[in-house]
C-alpha atoms as a PDB file:
ATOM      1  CA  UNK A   1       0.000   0.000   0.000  1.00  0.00           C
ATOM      2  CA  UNK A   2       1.193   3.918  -0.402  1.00  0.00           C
ATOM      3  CA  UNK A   3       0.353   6.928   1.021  1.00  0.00           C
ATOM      4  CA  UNK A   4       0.082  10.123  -0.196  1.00  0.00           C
ATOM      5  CA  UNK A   5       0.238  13.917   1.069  1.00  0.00           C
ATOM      6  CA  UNK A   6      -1.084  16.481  -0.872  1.00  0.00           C
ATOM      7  CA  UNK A   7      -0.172  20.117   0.137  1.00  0.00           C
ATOM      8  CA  UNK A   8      -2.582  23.370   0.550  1.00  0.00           C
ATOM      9  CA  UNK A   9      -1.907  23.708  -2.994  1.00  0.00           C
ATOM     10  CA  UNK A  10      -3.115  19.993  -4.622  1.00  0.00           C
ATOM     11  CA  UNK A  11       0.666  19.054  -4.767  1.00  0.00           C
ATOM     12  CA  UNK A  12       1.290  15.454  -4.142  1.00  0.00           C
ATOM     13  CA  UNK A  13       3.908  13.648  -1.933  1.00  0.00           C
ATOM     14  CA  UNK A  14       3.882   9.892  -2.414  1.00  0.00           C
ATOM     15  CA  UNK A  15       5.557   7.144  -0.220  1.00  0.00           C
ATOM     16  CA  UNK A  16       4.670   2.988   0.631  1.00  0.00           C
ATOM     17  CA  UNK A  17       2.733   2.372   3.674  1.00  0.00           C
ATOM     18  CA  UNK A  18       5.753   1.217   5.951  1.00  0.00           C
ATOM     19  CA  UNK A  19       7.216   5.009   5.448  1.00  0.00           C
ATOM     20  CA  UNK A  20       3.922   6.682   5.753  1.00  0.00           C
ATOM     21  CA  UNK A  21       3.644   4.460   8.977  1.00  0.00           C
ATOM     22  CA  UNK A  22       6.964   5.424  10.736  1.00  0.00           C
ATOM     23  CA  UNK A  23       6.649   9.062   9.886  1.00  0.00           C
ATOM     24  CA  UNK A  24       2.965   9.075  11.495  1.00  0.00           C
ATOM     25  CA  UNK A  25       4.813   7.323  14.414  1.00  0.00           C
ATOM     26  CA  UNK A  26       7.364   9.611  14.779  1.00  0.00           C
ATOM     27  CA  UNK A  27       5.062  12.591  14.768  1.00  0.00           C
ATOM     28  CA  UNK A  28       2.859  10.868  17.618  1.00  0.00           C
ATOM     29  CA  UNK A  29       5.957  10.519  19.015  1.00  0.00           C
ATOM     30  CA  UNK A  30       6.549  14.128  20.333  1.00  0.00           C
ATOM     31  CA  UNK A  31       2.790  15.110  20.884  1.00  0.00           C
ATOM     32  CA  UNK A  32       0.394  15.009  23.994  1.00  0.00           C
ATOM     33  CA  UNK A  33      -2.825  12.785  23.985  1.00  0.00           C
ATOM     34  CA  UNK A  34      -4.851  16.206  22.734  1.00  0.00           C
ATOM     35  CA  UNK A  35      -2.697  16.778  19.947  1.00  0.00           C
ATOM     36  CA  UNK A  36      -2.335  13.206  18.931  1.00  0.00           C
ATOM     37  CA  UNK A  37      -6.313  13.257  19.012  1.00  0.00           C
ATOM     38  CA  UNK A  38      -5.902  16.250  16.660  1.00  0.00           C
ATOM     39  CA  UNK A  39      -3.277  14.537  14.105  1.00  0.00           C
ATOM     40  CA  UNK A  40      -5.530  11.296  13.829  1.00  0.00           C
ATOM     41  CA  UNK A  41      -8.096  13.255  12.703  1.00  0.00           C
ATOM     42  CA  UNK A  42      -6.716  14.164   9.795  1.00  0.00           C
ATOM     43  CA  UNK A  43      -3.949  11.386   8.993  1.00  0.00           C
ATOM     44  CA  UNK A  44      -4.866   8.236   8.207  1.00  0.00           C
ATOM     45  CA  UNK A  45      -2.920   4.821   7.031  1.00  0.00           C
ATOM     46  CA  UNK A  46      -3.449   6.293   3.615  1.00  0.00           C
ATOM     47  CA  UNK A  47      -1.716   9.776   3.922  1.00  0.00           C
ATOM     48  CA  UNK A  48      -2.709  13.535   4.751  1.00  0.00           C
ATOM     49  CA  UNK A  49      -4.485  15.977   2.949  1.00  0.00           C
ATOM     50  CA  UNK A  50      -3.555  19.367   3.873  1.00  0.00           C
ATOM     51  CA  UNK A  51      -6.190  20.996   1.842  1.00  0.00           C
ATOM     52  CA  UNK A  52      -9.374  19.826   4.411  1.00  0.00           C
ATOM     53  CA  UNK A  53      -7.261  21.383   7.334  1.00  0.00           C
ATOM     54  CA  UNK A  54      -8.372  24.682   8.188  1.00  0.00           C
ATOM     55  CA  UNK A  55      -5.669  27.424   9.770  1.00  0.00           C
ATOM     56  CA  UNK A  56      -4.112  27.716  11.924  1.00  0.00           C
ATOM     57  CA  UNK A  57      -4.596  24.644  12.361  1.00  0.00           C
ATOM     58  CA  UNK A  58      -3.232  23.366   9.005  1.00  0.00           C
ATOM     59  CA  UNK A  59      -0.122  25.003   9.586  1.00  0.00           C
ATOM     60  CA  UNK A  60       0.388  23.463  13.373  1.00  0.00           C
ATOM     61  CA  UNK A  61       0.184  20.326  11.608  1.00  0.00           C
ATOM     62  CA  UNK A  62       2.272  21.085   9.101  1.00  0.00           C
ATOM     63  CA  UNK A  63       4.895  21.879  11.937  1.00  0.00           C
ATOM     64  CA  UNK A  64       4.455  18.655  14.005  1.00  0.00           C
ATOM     65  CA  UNK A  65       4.977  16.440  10.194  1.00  0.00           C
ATOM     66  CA  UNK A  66       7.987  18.657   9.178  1.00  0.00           C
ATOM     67  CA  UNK A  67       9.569  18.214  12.823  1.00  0.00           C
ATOM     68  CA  UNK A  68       9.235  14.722  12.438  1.00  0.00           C
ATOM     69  CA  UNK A  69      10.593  13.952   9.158  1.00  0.00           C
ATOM     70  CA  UNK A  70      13.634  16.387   9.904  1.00  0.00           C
ATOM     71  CA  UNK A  71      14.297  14.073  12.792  1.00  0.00           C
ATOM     72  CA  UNK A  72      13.923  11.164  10.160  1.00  0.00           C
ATOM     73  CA  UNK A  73      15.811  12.423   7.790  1.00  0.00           C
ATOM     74  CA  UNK A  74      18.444  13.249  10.054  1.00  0.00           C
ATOM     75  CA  UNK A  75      19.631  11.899  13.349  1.00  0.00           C
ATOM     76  CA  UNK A  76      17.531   9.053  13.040  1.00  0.00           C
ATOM     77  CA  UNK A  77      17.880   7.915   9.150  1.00  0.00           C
ATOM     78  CA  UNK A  78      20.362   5.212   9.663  1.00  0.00           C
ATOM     79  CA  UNK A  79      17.785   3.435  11.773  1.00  0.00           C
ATOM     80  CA  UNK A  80      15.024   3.423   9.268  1.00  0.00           C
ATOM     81  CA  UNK A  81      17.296   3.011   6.224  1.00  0.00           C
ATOM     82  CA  UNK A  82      16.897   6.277   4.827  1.00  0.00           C
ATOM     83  CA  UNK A  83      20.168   7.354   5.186  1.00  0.00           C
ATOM     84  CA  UNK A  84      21.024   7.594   1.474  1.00  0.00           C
ATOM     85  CA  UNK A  85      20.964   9.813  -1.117  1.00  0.00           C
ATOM     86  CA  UNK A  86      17.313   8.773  -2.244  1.00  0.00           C
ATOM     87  CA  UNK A  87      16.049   8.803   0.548  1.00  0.00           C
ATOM     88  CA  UNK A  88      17.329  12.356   1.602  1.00  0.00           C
ATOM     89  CA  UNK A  89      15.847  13.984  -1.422  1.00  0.00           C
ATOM     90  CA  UNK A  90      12.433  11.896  -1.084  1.00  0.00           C
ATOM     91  CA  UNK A  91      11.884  13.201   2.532  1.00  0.00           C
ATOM     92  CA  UNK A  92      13.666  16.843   1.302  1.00  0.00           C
ATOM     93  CA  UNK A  93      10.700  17.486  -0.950  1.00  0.00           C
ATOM     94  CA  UNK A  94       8.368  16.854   1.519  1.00  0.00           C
ATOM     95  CA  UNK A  95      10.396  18.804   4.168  1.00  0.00           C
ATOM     96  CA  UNK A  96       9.985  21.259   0.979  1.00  0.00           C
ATOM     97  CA  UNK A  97       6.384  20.893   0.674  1.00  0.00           C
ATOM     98  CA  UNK A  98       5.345  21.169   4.593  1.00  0.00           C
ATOM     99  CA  UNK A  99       7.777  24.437   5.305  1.00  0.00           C
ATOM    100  CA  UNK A 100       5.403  26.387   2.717  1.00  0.00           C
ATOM    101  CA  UNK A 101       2.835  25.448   4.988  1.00  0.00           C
ATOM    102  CA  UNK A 102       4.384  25.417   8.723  1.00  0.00           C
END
């Protein structure tokens, strides 16, 4: 299965499940139970659509994803794999992608 994120602007991010899964994870990760009950209502197995989110809330969101995938893409790529080239330029666009909207 993939995922997919799609930006304010109908822009598309894709990645398979088992990437979609640890970055939703790793987001949960760093939030209380109020803002976890806030990101589950808008993520889902199958990605994140930025577009239904409503500010400021959109952009809180936004903040909690790219925090997340900056810790993925950094200190903790080795762990997942992603510590190649591909891998830092798939996550960069959607680092890319959620700054715009942070």
């Amino acid at each position: 299965m993939s995922a997919i994120v799609t930006d304010d602007r109908d822009e598309d991010w894709y990645t398979n499940g088992r990437g979609w899964s640890i970055i939703t994870e790793r987001v949960m990760k760093d939030l209380d139970p109020a803002q976890v009950e806030t990101f589950e209502t808008y993520a889902s197995t199958i990605g994140l659509n930025f577009g239904r989110i409503e500010q400021p809330t959109r952009g809180e969101v936004a903040r909690w994803v790219l925090r997340a995938v900056e810790t993925l893409a950094g200190p903790e790529a080795a762990e997942h794999g992603w510590d190649t080239d591909n891998s830092r330029n798939h996550l960069g666009e959607l680092v890319v992608m959620l700054r715009a909207m942070a």
